[in-house]
N, C-alpha and C. Protein backbone atom coordinates (compact mmCIF):
# COMPACT_ATOMS: atom_id res chain seq x y z
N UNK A 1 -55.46 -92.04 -57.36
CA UNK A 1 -55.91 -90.73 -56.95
C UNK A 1 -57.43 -90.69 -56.80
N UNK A 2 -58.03 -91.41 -57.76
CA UNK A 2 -59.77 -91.71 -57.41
C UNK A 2 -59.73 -91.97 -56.47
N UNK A 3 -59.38 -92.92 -55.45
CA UNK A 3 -59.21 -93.76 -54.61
C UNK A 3 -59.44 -93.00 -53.23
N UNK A 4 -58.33 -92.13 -53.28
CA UNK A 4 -58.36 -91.07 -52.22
C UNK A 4 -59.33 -89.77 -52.24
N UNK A 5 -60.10 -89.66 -53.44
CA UNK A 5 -60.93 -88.36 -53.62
C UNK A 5 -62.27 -89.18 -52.95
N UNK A 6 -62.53 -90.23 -53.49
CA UNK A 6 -63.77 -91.25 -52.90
C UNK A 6 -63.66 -91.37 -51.53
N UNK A 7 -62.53 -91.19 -50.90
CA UNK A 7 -62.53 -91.71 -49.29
C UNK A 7 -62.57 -90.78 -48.64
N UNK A 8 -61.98 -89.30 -49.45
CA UNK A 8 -61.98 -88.02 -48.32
C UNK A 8 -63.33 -87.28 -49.00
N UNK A 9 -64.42 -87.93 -50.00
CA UNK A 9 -65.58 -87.76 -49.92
C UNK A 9 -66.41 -88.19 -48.95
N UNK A 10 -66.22 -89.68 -49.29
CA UNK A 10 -66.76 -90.37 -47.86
C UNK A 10 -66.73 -90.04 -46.34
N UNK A 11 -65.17 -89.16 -46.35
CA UNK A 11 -65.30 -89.22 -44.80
C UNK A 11 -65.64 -87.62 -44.49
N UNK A 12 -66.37 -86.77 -45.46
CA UNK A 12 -66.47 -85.35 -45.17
C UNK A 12 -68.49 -86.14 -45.26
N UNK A 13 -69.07 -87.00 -45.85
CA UNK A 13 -70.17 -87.61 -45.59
C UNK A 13 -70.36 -87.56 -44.02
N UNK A 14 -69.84 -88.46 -43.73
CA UNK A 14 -69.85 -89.41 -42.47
C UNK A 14 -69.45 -87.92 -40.95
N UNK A 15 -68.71 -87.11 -41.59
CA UNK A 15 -68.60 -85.70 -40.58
C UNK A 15 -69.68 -84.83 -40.64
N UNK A 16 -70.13 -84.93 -41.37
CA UNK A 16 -71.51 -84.42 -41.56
C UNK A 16 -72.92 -84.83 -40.93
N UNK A 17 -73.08 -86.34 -41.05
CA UNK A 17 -73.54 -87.03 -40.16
C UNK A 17 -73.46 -87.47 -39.05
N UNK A 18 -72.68 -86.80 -38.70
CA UNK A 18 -72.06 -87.10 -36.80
C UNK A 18 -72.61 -85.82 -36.83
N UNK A 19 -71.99 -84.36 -37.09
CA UNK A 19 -72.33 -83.28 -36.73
C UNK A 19 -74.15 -83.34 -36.64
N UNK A 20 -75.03 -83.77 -37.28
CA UNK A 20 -75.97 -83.69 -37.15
C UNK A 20 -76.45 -84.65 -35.98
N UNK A 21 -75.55 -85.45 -35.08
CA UNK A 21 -76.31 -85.61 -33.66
C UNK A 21 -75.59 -85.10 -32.47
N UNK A 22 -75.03 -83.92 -33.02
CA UNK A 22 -74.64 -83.35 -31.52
C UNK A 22 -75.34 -82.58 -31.60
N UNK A 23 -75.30 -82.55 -29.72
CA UNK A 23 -76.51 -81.59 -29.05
C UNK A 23 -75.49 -80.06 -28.86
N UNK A 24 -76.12 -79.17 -30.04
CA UNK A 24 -75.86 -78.05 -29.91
C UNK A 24 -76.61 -77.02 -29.00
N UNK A 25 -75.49 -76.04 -27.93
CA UNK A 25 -76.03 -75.70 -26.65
C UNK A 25 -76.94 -74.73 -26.85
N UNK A 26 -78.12 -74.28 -26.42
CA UNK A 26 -78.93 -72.84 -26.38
C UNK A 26 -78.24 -71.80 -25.96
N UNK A 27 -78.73 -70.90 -26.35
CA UNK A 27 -78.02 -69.49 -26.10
C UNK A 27 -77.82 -69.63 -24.46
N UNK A 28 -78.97 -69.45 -23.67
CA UNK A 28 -78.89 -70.11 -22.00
C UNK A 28 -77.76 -71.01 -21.60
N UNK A 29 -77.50 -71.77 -22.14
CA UNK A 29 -76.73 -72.76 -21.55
C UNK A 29 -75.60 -72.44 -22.20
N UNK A 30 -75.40 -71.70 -23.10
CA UNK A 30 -73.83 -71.22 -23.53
C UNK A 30 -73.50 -70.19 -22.47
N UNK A 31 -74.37 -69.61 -22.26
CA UNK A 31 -73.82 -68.71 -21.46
C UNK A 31 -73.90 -68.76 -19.63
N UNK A 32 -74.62 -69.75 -19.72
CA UNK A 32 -74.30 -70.63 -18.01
C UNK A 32 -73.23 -71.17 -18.15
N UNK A 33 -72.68 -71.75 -19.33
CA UNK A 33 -71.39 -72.81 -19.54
C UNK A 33 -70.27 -71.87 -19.16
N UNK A 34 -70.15 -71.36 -19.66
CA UNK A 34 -69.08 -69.80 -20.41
C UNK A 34 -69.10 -68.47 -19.00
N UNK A 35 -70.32 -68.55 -17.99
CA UNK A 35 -69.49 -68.22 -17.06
C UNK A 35 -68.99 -69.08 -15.85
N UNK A 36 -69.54 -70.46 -16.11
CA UNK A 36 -69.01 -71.22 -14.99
C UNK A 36 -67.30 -71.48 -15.27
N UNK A 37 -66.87 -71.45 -16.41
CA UNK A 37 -65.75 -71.53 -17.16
C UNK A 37 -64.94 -70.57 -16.43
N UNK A 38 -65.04 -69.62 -17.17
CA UNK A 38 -64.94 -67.98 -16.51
C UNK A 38 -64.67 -67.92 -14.95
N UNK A 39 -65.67 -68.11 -14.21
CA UNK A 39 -65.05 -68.10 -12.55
C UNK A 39 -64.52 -69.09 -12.18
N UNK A 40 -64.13 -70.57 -12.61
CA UNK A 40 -63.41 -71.38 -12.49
C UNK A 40 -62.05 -71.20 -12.75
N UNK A 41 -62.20 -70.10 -14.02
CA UNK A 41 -60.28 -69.84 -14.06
C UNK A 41 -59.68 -69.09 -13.60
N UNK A 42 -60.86 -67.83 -13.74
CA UNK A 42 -60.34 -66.65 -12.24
C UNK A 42 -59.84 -67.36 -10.24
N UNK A 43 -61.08 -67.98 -10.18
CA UNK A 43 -61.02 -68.85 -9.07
C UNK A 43 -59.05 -69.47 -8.81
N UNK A 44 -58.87 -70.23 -9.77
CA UNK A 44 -57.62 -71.03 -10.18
C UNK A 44 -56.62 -69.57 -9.84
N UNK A 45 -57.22 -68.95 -10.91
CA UNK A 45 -56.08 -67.64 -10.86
C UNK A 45 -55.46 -67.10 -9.27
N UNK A 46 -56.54 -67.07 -8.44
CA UNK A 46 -56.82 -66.04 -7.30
C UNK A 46 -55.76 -67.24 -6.63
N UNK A 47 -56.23 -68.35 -6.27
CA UNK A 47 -55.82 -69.13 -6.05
C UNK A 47 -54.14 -69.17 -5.95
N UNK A 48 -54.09 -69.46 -6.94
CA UNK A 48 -52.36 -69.25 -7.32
C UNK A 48 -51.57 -68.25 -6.57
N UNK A 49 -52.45 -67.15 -7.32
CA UNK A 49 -51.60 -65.66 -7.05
C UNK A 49 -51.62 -65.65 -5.53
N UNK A 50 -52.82 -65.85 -4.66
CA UNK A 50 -52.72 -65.53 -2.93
C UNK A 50 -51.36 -66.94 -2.21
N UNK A 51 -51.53 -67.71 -3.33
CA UNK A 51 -50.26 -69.08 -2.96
C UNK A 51 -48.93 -68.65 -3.65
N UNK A 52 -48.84 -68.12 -4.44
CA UNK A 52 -47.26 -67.79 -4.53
C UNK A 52 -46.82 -66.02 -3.64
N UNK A 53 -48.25 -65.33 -3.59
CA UNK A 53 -47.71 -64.42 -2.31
C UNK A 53 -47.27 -64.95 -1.25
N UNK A 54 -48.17 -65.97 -0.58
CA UNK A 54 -47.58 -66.37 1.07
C UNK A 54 -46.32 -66.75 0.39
N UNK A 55 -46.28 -68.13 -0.19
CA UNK A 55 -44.52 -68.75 -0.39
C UNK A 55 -43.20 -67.41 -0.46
N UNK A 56 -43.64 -66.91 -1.31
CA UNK A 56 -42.67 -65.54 -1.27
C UNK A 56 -42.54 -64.33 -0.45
N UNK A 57 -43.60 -64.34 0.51
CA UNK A 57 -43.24 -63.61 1.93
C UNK A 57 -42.40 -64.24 2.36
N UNK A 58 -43.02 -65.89 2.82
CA UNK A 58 -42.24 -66.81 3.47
C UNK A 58 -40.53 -67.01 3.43
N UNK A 59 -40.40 -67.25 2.40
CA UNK A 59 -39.16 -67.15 1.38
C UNK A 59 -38.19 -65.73 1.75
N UNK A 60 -39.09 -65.20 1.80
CA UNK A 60 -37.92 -63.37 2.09
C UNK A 60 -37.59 -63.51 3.58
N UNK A 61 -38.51 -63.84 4.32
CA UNK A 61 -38.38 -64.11 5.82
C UNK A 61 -37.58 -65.26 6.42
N UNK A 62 -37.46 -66.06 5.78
CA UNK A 62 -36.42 -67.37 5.69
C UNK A 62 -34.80 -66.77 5.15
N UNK A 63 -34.75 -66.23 4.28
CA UNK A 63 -33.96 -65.29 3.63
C UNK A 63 -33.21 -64.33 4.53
N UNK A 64 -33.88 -63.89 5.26
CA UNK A 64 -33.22 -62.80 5.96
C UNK A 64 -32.70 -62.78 7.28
């Protein structure tokens, strides 16, 4: 049981020391990030939605 308290010491060390070389973003660039995010999924969204309207006009008109 030492064994394992020493290693999940060690490895909450070693997470600690990684966290200290990531490049954490500026307020600016969180929020350039966060809306390029943002209109990329709307974008996707619009996308979709104007592509499953045509197919399903299409579809009713094939249909009928």
């Amino acid at each position: 049981m030492a064994a394992s308290v020493k290693s999940l010491t060690k490895h909450f060390k070693e997470v600690r020391q990684e966290l200290k070389k990531v490049h954490w973003p500026n307020r600016k660039e969180l929020t350039t990030f966060t809306s390029l995010v943002l209109a990329g999924i709307i974008s996707v969204g619009v996308f979709f939605w104007l592509l499953d309207t045509v197919f399903g006009v299409a579809l009713k008109l094939i249909l009928q």
